[in-house]
C-alpha atoms as a PDB file:
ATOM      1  CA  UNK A   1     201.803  93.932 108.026  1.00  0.00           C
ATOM      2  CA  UNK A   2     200.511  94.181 111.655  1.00  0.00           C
ATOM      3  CA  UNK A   3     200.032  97.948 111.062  1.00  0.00           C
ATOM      4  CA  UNK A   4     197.596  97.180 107.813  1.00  0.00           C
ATOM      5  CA  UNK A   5     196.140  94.434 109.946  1.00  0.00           C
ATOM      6  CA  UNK A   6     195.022  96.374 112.797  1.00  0.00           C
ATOM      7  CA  UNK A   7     193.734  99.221 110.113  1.00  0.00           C
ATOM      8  CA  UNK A   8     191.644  97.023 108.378  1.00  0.00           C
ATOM      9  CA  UNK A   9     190.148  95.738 111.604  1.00  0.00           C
ATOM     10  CA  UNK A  10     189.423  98.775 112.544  1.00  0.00           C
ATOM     11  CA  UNK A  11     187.485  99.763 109.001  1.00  0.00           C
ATOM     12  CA  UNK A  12     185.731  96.597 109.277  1.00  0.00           C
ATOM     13  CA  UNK A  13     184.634  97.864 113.063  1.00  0.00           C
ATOM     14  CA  UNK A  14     183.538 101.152 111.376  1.00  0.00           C
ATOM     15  CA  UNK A  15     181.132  99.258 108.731  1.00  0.00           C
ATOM     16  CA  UNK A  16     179.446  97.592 111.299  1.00  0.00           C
ATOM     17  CA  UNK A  17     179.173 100.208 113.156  1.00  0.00           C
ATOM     18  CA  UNK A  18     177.699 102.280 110.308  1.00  0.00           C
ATOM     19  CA  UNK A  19     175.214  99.071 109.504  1.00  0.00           C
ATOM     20  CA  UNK A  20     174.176  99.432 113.451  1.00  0.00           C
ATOM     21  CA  UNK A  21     173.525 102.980 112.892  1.00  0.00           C
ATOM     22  CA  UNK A  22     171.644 102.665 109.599  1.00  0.00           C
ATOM     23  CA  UNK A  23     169.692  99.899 111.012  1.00  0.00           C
ATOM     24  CA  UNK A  24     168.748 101.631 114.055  1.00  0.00           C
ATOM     25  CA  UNK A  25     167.938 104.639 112.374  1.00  0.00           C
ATOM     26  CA  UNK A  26     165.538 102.530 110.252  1.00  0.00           C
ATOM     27  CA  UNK A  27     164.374 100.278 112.740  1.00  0.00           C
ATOM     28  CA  UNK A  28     160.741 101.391 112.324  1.00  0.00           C
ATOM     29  CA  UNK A  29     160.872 100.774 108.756  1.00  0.00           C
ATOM     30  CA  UNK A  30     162.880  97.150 108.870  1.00  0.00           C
ATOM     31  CA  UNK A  31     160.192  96.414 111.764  1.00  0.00           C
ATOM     32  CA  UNK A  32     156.774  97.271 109.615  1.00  0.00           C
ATOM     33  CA  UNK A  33     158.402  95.826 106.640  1.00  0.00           C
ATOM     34  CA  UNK A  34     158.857  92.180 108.638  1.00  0.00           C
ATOM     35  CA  UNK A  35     155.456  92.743 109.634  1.00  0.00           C
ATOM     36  CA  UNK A  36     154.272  92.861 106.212  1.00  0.00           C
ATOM     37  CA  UNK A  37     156.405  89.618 105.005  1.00  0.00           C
ATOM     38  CA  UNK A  38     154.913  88.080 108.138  1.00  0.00           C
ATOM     39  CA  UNK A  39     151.479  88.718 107.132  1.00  0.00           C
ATOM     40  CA  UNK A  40     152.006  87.352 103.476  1.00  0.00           C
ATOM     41  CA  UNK A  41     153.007  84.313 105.113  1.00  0.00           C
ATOM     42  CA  UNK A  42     150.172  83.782 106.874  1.00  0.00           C
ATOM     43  CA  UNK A  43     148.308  84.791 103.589  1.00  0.00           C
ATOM     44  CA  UNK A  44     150.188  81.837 102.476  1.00  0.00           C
ATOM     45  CA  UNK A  45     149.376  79.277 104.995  1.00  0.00           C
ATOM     46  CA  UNK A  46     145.775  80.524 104.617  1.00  0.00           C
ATOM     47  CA  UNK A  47     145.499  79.610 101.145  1.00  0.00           C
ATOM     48  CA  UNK A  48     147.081  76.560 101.901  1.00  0.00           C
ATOM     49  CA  UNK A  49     144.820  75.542 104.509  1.00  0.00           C
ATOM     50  CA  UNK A  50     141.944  75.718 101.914  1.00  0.00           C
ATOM     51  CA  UNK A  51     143.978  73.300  99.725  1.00  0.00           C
ATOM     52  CA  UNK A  52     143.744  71.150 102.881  1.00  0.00           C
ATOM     53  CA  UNK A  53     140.381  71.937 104.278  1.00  0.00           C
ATOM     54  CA  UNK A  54     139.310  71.013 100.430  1.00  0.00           C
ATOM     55  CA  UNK A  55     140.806  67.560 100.196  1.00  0.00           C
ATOM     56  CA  UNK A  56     138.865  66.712 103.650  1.00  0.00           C
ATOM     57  CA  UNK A  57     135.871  67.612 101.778  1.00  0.00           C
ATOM     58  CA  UNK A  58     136.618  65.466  98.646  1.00  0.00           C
ATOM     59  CA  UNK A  59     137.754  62.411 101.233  1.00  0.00           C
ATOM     60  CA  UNK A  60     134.235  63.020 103.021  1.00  0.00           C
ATOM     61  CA  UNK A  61     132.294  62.580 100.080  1.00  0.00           C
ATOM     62  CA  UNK A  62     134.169  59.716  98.761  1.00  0.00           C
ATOM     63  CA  UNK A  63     133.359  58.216 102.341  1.00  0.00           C
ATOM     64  CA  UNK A  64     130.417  58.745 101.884  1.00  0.00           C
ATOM     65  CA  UNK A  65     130.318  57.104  98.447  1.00  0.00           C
ATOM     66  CA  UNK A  66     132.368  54.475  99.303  1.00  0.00           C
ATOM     67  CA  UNK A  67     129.487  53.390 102.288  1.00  0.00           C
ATOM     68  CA  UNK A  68     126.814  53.739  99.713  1.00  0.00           C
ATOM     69  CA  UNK A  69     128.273  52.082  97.423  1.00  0.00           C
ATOM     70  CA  UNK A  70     129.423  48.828  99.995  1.00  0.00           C
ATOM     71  CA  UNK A  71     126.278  48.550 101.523  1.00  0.00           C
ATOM     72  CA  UNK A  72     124.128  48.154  98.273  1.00  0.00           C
ATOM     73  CA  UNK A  73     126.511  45.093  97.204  1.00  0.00           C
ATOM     74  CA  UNK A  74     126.356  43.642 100.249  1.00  0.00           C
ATOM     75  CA  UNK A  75     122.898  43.779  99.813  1.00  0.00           C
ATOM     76  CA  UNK A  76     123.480  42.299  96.135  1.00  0.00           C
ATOM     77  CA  UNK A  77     125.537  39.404  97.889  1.00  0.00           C
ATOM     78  CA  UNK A  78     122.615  37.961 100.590  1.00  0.00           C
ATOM     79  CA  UNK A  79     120.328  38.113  97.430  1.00  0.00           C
ATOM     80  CA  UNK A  80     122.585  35.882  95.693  1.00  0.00           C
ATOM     81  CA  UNK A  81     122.797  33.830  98.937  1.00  0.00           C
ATOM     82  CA  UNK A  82     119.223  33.481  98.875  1.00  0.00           C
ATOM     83  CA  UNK A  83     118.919  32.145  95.045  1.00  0.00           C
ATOM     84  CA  UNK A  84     121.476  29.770  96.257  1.00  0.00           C
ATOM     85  CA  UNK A  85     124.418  31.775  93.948  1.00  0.00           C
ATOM     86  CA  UNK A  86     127.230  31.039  96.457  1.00  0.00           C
ATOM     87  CA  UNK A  87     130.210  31.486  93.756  1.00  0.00           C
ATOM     88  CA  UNK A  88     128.318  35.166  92.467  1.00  0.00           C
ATOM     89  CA  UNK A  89     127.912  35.736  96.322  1.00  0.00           C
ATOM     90  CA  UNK A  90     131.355  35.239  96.926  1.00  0.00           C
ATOM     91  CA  UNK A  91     132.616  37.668  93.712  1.00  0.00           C
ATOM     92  CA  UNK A  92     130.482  40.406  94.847  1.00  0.00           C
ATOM     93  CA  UNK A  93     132.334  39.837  98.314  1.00  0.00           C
ATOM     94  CA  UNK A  94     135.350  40.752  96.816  1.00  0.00           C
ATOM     95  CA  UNK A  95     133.973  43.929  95.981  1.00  0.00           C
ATOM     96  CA  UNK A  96     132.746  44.589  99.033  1.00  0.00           C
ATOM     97  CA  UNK A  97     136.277  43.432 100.890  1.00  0.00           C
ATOM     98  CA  UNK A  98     137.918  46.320  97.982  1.00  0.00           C
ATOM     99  CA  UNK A  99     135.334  48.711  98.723  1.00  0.00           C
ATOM    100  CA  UNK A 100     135.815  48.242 102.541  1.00  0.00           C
ATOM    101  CA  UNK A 101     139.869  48.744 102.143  1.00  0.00           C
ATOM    102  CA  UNK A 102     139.210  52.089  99.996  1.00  0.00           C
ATOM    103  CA  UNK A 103     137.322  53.081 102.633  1.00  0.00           C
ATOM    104  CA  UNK A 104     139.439  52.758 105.564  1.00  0.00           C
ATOM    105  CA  UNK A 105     142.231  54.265 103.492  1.00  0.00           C
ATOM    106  CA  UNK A 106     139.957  57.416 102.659  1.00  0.00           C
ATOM    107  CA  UNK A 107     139.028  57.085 106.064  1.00  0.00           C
ATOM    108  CA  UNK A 108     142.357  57.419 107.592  1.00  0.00           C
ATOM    109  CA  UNK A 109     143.177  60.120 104.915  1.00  0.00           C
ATOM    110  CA  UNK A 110     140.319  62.522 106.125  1.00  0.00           C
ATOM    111  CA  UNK A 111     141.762  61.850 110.002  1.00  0.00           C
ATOM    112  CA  UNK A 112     145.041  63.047 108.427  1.00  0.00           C
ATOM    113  CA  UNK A 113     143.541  66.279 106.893  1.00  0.00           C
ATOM    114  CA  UNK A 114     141.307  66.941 110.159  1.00  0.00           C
ATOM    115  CA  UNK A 115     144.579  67.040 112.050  1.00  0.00           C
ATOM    116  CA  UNK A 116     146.153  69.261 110.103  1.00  0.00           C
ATOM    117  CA  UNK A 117     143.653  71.277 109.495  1.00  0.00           C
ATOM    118  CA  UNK A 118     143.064  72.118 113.170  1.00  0.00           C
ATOM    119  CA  UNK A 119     146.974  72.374 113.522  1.00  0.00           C
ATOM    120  CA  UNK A 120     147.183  74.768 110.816  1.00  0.00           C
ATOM    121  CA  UNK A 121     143.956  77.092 112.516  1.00  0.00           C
ATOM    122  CA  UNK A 122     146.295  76.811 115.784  1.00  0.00           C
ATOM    123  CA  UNK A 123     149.402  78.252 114.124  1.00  0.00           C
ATOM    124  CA  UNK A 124     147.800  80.861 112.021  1.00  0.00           C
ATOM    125  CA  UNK A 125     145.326  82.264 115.004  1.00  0.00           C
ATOM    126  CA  UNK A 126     148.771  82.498 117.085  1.00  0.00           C
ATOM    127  CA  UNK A 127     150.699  83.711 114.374  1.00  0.00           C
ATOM    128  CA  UNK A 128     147.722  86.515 114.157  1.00  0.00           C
ATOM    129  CA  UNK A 129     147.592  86.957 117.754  1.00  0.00           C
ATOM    130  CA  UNK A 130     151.926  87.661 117.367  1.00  0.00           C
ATOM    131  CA  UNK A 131     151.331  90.025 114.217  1.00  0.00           C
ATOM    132  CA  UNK A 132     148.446  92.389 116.202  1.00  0.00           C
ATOM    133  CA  UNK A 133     150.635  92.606 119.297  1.00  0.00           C
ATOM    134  CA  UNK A 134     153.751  93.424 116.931  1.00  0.00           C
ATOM    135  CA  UNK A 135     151.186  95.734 115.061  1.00  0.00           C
ATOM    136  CA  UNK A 136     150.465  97.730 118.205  1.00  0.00           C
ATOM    137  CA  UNK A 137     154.157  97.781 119.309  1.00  0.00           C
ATOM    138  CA  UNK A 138     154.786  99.739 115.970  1.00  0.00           C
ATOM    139  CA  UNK A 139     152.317 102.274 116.800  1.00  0.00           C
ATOM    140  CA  UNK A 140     153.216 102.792 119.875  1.00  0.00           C
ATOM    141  CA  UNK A 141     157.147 103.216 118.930  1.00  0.00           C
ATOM    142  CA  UNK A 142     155.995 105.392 115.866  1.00  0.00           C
ATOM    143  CA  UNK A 143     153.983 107.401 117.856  1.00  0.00           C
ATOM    144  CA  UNK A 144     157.177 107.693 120.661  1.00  0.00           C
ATOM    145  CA  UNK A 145     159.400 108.576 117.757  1.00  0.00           C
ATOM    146  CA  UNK A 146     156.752 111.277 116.611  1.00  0.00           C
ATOM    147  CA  UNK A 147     156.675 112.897 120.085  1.00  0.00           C
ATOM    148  CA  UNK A 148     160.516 112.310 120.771  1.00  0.00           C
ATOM    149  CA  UNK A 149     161.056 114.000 117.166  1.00  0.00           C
ATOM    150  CA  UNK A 150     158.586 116.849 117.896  1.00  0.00           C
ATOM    151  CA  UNK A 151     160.551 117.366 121.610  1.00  0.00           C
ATOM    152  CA  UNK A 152     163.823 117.567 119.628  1.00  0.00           C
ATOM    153  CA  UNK A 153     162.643 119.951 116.510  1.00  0.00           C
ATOM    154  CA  UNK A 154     161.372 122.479 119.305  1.00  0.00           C
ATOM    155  CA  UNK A 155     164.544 122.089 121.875  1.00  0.00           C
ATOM    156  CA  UNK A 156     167.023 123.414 118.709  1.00  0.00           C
ATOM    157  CA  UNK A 157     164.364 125.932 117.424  1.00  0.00           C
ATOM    158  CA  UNK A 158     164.628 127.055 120.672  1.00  0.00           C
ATOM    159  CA  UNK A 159     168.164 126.660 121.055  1.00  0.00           C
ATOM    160  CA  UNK A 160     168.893 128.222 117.741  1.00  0.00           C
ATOM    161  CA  UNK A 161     166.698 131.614 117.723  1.00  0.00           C
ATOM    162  CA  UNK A 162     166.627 131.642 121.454  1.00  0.00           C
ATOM    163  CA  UNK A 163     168.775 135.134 120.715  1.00  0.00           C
ATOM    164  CA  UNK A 164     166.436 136.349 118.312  1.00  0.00           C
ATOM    165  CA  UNK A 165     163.262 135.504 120.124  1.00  0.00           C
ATOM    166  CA  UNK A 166     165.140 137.751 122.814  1.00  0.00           C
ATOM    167  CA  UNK A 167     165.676 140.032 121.001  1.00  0.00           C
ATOM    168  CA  UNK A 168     161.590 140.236 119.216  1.00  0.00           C
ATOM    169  CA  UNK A 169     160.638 140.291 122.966  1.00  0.00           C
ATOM    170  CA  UNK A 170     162.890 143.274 124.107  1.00  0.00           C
ATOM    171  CA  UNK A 171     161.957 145.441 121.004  1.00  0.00           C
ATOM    172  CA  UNK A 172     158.366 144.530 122.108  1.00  0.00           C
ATOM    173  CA  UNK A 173     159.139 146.030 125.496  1.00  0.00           C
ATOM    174  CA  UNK A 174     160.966 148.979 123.879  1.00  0.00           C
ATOM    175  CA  UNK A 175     157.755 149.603 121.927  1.00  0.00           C
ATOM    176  CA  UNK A 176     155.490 149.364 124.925  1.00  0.00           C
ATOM    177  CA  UNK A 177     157.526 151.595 126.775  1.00  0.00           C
ATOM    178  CA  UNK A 178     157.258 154.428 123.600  1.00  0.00           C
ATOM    179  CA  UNK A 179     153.691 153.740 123.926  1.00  0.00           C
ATOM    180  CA  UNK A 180     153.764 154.548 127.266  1.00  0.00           C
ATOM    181  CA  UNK A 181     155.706 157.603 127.120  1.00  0.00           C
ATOM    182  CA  UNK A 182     153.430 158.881 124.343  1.00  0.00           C
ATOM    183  CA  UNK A 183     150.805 158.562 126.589  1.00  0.00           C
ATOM    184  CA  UNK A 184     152.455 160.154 129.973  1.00  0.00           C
ATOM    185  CA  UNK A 185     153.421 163.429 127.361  1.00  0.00           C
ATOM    186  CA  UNK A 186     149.668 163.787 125.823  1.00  0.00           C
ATOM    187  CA  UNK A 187     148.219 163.518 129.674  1.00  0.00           C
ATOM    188  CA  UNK A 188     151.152 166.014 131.279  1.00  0.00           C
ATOM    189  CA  UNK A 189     150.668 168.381 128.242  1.00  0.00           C
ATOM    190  CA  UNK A 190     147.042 168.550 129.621  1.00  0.00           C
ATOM    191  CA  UNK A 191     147.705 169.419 132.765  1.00  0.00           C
ATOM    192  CA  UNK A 192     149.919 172.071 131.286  1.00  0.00           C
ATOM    193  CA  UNK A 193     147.659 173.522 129.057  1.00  0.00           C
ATOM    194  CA  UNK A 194     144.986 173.472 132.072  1.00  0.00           C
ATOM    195  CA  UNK A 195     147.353 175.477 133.968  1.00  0.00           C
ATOM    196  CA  UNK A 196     149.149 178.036 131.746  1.00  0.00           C
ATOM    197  CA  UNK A 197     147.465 177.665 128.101  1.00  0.00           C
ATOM    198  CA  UNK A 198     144.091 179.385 126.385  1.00  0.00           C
ATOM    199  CA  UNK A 199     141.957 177.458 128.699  1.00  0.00           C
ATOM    200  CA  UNK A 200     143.955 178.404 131.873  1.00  0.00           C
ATOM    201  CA  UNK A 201     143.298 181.922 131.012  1.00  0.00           C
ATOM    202  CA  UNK A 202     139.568 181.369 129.670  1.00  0.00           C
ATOM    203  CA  UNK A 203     138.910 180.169 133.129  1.00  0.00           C
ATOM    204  CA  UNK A 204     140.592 183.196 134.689  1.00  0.00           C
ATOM    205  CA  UNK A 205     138.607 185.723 132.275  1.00  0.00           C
ATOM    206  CA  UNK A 206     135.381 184.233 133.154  1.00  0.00           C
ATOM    207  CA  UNK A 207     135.915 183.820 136.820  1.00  0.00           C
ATOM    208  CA  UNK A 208     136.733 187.297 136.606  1.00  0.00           C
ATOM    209  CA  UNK A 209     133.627 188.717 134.478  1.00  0.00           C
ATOM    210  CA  UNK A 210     135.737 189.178 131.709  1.00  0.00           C
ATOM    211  CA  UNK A 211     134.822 188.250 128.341  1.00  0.00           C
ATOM    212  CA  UNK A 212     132.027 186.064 127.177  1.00  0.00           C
ATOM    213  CA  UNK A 213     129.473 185.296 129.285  1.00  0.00           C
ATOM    214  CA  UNK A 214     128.373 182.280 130.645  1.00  0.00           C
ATOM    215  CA  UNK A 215     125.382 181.475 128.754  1.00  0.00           C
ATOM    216  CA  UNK A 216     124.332 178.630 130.277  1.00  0.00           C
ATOM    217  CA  UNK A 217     123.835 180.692 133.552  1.00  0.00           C
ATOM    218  CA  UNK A 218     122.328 183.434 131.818  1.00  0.00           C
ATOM    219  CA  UNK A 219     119.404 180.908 130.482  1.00  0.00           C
ATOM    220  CA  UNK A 220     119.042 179.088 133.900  1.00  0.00           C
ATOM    221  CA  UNK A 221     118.488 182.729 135.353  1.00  0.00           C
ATOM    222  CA  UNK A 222     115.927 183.564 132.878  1.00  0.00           C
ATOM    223  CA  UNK A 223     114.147 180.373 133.143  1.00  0.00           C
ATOM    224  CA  UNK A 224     114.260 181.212 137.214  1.00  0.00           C
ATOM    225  CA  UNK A 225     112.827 184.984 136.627  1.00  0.00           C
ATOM    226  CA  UNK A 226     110.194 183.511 134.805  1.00  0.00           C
ATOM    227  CA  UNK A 227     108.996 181.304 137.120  1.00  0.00           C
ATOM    228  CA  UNK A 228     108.755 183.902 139.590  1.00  0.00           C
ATOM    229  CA  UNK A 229     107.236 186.160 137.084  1.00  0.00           C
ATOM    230  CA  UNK A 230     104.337 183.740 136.257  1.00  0.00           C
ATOM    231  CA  UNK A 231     101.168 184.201 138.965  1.00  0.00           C
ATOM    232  CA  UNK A 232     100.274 181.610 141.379  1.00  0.00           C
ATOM    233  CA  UNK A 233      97.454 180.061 140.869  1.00  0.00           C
ATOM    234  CA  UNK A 234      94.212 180.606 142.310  1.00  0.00           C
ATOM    235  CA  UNK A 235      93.355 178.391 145.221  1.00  0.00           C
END
């Protein structure tokens, strides 16, 4: 029994530990997703302030109403005084006392609602305040993720095909150095060629008399026995 006890402690250790690892491997998720429930609350207690904000209005008006409606029967009861209607006088200040206890208890309703109201605006412009400084905390860890993510992607390309891009670069070297060799053979078999090929000996046959002439020198001297030839002009 203490051998299947300490087992299933340990599997119970295990879940949590998976739950810790699935959480923190969501954590960006869980966090944006309590941002959103956080703003539908305060969607909530927006809509809810109107509900308030409206029954301040209605109480207003019926103030309003209600000290219409008092002063023109007191007005009604000094008339009566005046035609010497005491009893009538004293019925319409009945009303009056009514219409002044409806209107101390709208009164003190609309205090209520003013209260809450500007309670209410306090919570939800802090509440706001909270969600935009949670809003740029997301961004920022998002945006660390991204770059941490990015870092890690090119560390085990690297890692991984850090053998083959080796491997690209020394064929690349290879290849430059055939180039290179090409090269060195086409300039060496140039010098060769200018020392024991057709062009070695053209040079030889022509230093030597031998062969064709060299036009070129044959026109220049024509061009010079001209000039001489031609008569110099009178002075």
């Amino acid at each position: 029994m203490a051998v299947f006890s300490k087992i299933l402690t340990m599997l119970r250790g295990d879940v949590r530990s998976i739950g810790q690892s699935i959480v923190d491997n969501n954590a960006n998720n869980i966090y944006e997703q309590e941002i959103v429930e956080a703003k539908a609350h305060v969607a909530t207690a927006k809509h809810d302030l109107t509900g308030v904000m409206a029954k301040e209005m209605q109480a207003t008006r019926e103030i309003e109403r209600l000290g219409k409606e008092m002063h023109r029967y007191e007005d009604l009861a000094l008339e009566a005084l005046k035609k010497k209607q005491d009893a009538l006088a004293e019925e319409v200040a009945v009303k009056v006392a009514d219409i002044e206890l409806a209107l101390a208890e709208q009164t003190g309703a609309r205090d209520q609602f003013a209260g809450h109201i500007t309670h209410l605006k306090d919570l939800i412009r802090n509440a706001e305040a909270t969600l935009r400084e949670h809003e740029r905390e997301l961004a920022m860890a998002k945006t660390t993720e991204s770059v941490y993510r990015a870092t890690a992607t090119i560390s085990q390309s690297m890692g991984s095909s850090g053998s083959k891009l080796m491997s690209a670069k020394e064929s690349l070297e290879r290849i430059k150095q055939r180039h290179q060799d090409t090269a060195d053979r086409m300039q060496a078999a140039d010098v060769l060629e200018g020392e024991f090929g057709n062009k070695a000996l053209g040079r030889k046959l022509a230093a030597a008399g031998i062969g064709e002439p060299d036009r070129k020198a044959q026109v220049m001297a024509r061009l010079q026995q001209r000039l001489n030839a031609k008569p110099s002009e009178p002075s």
